[in-house]
C-alpha atoms as a PDB file:
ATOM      1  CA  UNK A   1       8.267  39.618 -10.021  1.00  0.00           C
ATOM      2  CA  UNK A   2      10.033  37.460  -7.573  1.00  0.00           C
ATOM      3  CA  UNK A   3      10.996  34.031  -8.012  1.00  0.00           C
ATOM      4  CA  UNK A   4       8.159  32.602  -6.405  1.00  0.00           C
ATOM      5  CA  UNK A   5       5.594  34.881  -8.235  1.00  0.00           C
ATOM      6  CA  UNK A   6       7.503  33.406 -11.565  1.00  0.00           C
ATOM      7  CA  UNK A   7       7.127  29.623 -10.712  1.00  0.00           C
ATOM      8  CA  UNK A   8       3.451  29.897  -9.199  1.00  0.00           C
ATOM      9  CA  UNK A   9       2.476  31.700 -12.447  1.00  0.00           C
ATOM     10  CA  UNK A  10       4.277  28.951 -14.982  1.00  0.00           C
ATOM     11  CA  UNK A  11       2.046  26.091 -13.016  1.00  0.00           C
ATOM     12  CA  UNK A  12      -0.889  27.421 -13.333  1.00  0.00           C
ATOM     13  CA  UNK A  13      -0.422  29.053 -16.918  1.00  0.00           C
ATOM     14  CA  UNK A  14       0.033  25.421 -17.959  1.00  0.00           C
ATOM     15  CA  UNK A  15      -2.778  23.770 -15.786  1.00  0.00           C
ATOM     16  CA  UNK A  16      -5.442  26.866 -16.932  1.00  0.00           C
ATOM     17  CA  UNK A  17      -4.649  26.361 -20.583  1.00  0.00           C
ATOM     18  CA  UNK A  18      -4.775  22.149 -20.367  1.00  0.00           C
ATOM     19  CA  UNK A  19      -8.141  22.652 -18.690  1.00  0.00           C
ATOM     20  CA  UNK A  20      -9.287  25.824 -21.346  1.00  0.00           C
ATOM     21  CA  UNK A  21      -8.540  23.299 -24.576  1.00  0.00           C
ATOM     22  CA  UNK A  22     -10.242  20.570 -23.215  1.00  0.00           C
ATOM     23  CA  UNK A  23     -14.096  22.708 -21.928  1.00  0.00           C
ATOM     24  CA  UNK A  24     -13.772  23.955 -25.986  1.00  0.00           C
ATOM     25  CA  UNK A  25     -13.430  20.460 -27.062  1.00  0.00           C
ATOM     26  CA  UNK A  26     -15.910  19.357 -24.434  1.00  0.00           C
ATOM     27  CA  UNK A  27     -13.892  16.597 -23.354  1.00  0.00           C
ATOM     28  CA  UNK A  28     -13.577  15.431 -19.824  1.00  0.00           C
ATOM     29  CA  UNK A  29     -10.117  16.494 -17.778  1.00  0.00           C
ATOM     30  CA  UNK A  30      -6.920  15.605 -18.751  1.00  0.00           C
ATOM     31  CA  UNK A  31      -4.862  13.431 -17.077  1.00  0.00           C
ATOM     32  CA  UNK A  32      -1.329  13.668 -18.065  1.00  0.00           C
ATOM     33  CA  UNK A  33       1.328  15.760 -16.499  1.00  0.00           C
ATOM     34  CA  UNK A  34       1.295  18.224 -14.733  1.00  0.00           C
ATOM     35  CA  UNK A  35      -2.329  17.062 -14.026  1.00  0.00           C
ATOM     36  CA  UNK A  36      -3.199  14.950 -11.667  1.00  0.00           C
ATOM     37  CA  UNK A  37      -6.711  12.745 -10.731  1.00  0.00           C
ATOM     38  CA  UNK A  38      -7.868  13.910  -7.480  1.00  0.00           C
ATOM     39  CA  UNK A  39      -7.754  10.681  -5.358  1.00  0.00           C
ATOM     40  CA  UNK A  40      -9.592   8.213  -4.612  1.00  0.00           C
ATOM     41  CA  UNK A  41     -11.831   9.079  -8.146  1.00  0.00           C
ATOM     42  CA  UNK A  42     -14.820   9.073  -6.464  1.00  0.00           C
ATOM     43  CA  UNK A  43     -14.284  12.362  -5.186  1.00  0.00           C
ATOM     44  CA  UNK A  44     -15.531  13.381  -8.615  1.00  0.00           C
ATOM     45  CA  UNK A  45     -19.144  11.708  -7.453  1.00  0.00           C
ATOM     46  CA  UNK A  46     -19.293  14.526  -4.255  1.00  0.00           C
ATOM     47  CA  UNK A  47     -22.467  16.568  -4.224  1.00  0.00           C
ATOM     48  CA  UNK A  48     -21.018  19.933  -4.999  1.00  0.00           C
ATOM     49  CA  UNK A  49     -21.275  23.428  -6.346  1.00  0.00           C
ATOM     50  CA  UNK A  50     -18.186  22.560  -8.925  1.00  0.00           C
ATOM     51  CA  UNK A  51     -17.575  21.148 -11.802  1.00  0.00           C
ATOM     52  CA  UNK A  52     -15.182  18.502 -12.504  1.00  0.00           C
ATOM     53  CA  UNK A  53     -12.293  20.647 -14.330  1.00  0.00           C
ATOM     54  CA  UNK A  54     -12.155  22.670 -11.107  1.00  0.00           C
ATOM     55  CA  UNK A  55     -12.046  19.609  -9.125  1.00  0.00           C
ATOM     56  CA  UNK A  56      -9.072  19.144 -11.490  1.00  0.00           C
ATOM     57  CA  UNK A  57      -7.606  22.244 -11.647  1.00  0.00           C
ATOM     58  CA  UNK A  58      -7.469  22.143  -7.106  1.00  0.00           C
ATOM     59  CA  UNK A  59      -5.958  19.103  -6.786  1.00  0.00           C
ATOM     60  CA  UNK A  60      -3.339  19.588  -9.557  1.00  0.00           C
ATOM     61  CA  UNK A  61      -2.239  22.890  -8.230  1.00  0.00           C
ATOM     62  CA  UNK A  62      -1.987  22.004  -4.954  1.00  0.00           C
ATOM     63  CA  UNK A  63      -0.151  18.559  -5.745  1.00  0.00           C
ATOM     64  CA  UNK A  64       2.960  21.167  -6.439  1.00  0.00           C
ATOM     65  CA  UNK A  65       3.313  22.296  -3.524  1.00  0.00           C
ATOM     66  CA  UNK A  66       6.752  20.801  -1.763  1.00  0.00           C
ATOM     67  CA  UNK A  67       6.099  18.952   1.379  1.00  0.00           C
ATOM     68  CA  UNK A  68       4.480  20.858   4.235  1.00  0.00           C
ATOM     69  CA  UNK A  69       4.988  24.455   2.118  1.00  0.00           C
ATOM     70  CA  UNK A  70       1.056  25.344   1.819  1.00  0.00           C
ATOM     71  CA  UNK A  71      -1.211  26.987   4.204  1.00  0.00           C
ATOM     72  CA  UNK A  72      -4.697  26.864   2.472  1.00  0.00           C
ATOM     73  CA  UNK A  73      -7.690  28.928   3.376  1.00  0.00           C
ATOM     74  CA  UNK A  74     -11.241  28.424   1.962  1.00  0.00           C
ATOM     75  CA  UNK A  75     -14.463  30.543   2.635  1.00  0.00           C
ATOM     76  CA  UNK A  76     -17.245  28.410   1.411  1.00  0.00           C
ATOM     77  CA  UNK A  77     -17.485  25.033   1.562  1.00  0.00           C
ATOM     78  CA  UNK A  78     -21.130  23.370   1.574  1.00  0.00           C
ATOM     79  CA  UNK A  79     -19.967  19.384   1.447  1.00  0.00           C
ATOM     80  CA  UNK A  80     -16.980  19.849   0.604  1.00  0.00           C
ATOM     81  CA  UNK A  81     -16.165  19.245  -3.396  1.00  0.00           C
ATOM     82  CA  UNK A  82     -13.668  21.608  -3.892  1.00  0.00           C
ATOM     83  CA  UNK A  83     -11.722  21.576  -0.170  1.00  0.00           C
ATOM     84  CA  UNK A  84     -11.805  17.629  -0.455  1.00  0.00           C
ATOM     85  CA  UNK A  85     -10.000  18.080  -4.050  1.00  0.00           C
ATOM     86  CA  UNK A  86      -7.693  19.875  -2.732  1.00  0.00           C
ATOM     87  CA  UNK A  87      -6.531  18.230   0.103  1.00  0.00           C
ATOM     88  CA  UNK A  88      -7.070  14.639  -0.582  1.00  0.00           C
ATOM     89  CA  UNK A  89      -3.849  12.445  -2.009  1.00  0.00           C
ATOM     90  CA  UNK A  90      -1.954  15.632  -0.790  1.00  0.00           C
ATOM     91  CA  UNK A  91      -1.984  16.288   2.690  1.00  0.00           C
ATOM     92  CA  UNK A  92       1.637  16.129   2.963  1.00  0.00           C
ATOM     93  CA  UNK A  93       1.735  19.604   1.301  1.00  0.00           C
ATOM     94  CA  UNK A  94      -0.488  21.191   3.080  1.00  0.00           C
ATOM     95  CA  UNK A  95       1.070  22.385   6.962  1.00  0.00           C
ATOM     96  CA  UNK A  96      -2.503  23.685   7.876  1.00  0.00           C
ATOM     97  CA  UNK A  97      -5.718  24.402   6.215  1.00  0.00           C
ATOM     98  CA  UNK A  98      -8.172  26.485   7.544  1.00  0.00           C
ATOM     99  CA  UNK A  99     -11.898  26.121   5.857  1.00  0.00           C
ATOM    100  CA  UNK A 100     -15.185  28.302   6.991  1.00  0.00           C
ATOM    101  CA  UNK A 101     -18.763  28.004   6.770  1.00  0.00           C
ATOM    102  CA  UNK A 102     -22.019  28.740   8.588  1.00  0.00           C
ATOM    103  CA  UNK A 103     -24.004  26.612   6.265  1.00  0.00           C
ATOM    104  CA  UNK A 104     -26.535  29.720   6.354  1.00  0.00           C
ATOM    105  CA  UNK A 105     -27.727  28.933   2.681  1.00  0.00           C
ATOM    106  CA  UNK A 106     -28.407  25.616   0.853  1.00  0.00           C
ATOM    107  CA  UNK A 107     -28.945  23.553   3.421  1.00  0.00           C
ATOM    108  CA  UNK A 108     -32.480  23.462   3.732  1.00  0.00           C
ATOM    109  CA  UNK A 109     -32.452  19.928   5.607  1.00  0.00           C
ATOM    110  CA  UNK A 110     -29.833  20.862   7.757  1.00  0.00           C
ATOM    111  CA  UNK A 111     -27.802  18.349   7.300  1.00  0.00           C
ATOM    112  CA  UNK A 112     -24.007  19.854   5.131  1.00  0.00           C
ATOM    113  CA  UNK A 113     -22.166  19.744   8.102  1.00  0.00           C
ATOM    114  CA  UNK A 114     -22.495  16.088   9.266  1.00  0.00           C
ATOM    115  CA  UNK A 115     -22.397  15.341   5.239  1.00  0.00           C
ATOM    116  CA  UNK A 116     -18.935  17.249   5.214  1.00  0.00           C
ATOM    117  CA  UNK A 117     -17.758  15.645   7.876  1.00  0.00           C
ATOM    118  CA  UNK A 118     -18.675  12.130   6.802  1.00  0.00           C
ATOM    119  CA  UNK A 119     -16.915  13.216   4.060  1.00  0.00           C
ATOM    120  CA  UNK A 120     -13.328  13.930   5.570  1.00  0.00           C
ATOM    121  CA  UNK A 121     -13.404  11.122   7.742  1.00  0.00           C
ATOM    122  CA  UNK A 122     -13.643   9.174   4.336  1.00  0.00           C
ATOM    123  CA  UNK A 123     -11.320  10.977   2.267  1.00  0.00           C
ATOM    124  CA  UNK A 124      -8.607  13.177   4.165  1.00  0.00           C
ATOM    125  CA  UNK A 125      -6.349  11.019   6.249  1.00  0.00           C
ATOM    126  CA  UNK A 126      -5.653  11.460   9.886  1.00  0.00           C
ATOM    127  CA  UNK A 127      -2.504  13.895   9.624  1.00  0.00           C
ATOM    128  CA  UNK A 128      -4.630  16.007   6.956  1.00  0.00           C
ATOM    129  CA  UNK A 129      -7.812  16.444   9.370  1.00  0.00           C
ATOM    130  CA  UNK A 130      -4.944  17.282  12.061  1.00  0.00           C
ATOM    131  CA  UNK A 131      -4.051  20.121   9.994  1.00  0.00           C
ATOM    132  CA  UNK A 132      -7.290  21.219   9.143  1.00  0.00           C
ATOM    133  CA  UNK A 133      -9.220  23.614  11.512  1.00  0.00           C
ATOM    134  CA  UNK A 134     -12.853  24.041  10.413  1.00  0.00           C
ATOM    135  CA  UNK A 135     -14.659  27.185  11.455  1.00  0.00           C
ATOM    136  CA  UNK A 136     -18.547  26.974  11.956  1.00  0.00           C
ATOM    137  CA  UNK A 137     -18.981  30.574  11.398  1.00  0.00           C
ATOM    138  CA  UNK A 138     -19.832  33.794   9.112  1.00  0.00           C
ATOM    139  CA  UNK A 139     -16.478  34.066   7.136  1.00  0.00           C
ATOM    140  CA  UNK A 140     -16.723  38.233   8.870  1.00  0.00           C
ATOM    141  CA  UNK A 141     -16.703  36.214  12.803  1.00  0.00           C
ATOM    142  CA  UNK A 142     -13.565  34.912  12.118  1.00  0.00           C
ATOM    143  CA  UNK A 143     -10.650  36.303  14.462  1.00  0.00           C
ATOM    144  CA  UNK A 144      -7.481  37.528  13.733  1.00  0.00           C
ATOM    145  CA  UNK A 145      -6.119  34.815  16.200  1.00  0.00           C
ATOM    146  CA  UNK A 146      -8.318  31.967  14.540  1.00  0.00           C
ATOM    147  CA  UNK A 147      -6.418  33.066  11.134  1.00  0.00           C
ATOM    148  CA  UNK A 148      -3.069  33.885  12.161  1.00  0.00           C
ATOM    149  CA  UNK A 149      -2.424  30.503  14.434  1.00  0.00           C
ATOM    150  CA  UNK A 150       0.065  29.338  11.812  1.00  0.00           C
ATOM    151  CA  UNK A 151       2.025  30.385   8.744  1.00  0.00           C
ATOM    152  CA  UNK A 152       0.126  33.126   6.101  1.00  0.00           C
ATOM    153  CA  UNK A 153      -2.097  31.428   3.943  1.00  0.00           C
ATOM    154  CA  UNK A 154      -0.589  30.787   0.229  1.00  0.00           C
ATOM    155  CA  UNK A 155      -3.634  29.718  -1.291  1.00  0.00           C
ATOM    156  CA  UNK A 156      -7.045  31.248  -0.720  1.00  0.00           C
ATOM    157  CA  UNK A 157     -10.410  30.319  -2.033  1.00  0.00           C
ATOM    158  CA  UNK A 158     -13.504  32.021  -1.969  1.00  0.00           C
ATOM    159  CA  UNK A 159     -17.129  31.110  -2.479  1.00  0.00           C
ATOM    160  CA  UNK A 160     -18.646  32.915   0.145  1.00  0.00           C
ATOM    161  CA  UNK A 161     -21.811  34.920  -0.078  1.00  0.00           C
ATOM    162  CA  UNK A 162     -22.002  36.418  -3.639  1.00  0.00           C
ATOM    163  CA  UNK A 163     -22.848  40.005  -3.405  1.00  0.00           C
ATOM    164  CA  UNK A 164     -20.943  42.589  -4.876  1.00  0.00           C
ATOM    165  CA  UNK A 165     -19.655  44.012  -1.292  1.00  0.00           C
ATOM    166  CA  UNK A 166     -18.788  40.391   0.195  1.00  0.00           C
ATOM    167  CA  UNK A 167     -16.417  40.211  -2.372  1.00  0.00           C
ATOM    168  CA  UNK A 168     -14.737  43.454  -2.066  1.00  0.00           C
ATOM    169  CA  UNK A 169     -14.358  42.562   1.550  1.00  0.00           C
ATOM    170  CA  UNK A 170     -13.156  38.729   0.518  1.00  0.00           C
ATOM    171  CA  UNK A 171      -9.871  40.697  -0.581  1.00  0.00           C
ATOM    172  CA  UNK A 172      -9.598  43.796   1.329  1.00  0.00           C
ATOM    173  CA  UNK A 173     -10.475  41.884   4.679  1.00  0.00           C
ATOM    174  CA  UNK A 174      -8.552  38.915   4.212  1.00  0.00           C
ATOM    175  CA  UNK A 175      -5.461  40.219   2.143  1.00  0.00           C
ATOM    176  CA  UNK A 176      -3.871  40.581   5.454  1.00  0.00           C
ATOM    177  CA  UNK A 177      -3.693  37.097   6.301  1.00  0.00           C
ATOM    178  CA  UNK A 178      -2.251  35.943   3.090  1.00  0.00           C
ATOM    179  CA  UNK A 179       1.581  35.410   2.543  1.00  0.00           C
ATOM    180  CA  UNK A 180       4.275  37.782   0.601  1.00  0.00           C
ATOM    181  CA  UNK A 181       3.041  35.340  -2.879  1.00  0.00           C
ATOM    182  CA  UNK A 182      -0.350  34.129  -2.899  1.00  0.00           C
ATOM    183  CA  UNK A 183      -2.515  32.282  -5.130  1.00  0.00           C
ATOM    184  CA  UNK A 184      -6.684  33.522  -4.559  1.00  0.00           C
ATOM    185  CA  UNK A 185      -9.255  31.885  -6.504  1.00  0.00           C
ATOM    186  CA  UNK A 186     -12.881  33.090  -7.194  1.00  0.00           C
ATOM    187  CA  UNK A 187     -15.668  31.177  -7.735  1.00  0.00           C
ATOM    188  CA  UNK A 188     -18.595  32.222  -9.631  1.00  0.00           C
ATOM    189  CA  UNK A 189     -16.907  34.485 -11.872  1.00  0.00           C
ATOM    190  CA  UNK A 190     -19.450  34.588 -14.423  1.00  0.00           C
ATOM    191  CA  UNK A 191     -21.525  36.805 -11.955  1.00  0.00           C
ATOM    192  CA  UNK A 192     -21.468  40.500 -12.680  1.00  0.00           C
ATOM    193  CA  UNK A 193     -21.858  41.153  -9.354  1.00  0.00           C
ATOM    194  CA  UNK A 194     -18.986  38.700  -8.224  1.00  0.00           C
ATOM    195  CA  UNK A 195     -16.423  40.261 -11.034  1.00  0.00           C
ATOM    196  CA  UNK A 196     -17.006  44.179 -10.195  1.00  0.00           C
ATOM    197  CA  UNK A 197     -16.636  43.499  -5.914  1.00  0.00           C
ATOM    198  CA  UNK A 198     -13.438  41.556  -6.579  1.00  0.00           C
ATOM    199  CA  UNK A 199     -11.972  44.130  -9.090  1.00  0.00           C
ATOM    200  CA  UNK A 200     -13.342  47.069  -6.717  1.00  0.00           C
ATOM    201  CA  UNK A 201     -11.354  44.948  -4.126  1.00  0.00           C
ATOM    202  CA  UNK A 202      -8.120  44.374  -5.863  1.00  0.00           C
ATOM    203  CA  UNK A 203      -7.657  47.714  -7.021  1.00  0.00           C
ATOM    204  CA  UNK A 204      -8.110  49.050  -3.505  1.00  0.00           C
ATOM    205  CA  UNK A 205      -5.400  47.455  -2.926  1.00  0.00           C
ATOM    206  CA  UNK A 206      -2.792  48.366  -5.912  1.00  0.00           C
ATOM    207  CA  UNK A 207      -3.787  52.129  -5.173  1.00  0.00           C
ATOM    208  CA  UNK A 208      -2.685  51.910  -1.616  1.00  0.00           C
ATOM    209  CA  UNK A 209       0.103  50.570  -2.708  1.00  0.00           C
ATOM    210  CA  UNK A 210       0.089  47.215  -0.753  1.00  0.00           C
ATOM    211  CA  UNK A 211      -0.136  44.568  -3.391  1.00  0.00           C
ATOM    212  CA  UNK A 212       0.766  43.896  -7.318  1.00  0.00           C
ATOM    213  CA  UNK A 213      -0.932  41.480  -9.159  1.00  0.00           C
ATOM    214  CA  UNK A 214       1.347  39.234 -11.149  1.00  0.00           C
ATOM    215  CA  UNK A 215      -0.787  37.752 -13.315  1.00  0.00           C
ATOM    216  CA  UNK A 216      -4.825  37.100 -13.439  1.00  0.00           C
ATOM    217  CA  UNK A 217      -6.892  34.339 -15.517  1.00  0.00           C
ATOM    218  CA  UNK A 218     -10.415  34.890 -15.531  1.00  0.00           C
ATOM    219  CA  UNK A 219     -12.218  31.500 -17.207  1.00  0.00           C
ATOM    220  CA  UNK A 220     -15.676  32.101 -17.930  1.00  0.00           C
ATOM    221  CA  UNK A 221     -18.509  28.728 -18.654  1.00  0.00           C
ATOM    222  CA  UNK A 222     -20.880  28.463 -21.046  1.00  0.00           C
ATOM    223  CA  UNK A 223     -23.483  28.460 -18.403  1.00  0.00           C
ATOM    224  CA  UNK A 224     -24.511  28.265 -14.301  1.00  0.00           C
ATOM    225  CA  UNK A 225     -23.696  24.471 -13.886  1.00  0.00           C
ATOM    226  CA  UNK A 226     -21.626  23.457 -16.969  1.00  0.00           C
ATOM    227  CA  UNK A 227     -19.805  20.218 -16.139  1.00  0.00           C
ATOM    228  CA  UNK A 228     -18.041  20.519 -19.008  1.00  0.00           C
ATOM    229  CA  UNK A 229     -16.963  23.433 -18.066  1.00  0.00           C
ATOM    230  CA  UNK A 230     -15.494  25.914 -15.425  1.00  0.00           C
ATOM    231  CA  UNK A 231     -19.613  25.411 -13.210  1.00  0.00           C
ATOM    232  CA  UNK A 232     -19.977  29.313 -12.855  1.00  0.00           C
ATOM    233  CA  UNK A 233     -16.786  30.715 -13.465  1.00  0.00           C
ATOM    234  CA  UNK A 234     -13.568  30.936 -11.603  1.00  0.00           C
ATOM    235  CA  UNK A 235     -10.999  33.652 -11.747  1.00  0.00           C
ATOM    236  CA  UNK A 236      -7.685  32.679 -10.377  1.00  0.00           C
ATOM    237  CA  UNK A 237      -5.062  35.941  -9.336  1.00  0.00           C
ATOM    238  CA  UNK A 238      -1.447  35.363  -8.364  1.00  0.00           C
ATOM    239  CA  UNK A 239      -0.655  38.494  -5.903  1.00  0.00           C
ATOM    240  CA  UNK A 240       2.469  39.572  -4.210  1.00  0.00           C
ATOM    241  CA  UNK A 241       2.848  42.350  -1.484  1.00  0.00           C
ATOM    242  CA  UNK A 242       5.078  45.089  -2.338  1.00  0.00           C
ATOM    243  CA  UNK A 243       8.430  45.262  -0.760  1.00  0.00           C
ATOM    244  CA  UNK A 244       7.749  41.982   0.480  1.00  0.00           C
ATOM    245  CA  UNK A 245       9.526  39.065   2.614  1.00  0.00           C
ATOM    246  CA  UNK A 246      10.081  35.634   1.782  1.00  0.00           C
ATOM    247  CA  UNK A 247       7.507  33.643   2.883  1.00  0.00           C
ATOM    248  CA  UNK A 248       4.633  31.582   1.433  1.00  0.00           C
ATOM    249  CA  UNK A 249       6.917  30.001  -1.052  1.00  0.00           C
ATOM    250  CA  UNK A 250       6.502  27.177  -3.358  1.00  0.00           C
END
């Protein structure tokens, strides 16, 4: 494990287990180090598909991220909860951010995408949306080009389409475009489905030899929509590539 892998898997060891003890004692987030509010609050009020831990849990782990050191992809983002959490009140981290959607489900009145973009005009500040490129696309459309123009992603979030071979392809598709240590978070872990396509996925991977995974959490809730909780699960891996480089550190 190289110093990197070490320090990205202390922070979030410490944020997963704050945020664990608090959904048993059904008590809303914690707020003292190493957390940290998302900001402005009301960010916490966004229509969304998560709950308020992993609200948390985003902005927290991306607040310790040294100036300008994190290149953030996410597949999935409806109105934006959980890319919103993560970038607002710390979009000096972030030196791009790349975020995809085709708004092909859940958005019966067709109206996400003008919501989401009300939405960053309100809450991401002008440098922040300058660093963020927002493809209106299926995740599988996006180009090699469109995903490499800029430093390997070190965080990577998916909550794409849900079916057991979308998320085998969520890591063997885009593990090339991640960086020598990477965080990737899951959504919707409780889902059978969602756990056997990532595992299928990951392992893929360690038997070709191209990856190790450091260290895994995967945080079950009580239920499909538990505020108090983790909203549908979330699994959270911290990868490296084998023999790597140096970059994509904290």
């Amino acid at each position: 494990m190289n110093r990197s892998s070490k320090h990205i898997t202390t922070i979030i060891e410490t944020l997963v287990t704050l945020l664990l003890w608090f959904s048993e004692l059904q008590l809303p987030s914690p707020t003292r180090e190493p957390y940290r509010l998302p900001s402005p609050p009301a960010l916490l009020k966004i229509e969304g598909m998560s709950s308020s831990h992993i609200r948390h849990f985003l902005h927290s782990l991306m607040s310790q991220f040294s100036r300008l050191s994190l290149s953030y992809l996410e597949v999935g983002v409806y109105r934006g909860s959980t890319l919103l959490s993560s970038m607002s009140g710390n979009e000096d981290r972030f030196s791009r951010s790349v975020a995809i959607d085709n708004f092909a489900e859940f958005d019966d009145d067709g109206q996400n995408f003008a919501v989401l973009n009300r939405n960053l005009e309100a809450f991401i500040s002008a440098s922040g949306n300058d660093r963020l490129t927002f493809l209106k696309k299926n995740c599988w459309d996006a180009t090699p080009e469109e995903l490499r123009a800029g430093a390997p992603f070190n965080v990577y979030l998916y909550d794409g389409g849900h079916d057991e071979i979308d998320h085998f392809y969520a890591i063997v598709g885009f593990y090339e475009h991640l960086a020598d240590t990477a965080i990737v978070i899951v959504d919707d872990y409780n889902q059978q489905r969602v756990r056997e396509g990532t595992r299928r996925g990951l392992d893929h991977l360690v038997e070709r030899g191209e990856l190790n995974i450091v260290h895994e959490w995967e945080v079950l809730s009580r239920w499909n929509g538990d505020e108090l909780g983790w909203h549908d699960g979330v699994a959270v891996f911290v990868l490296e590539r084998r023999q790597a480089g140096n970059n994509g550190e904290l």
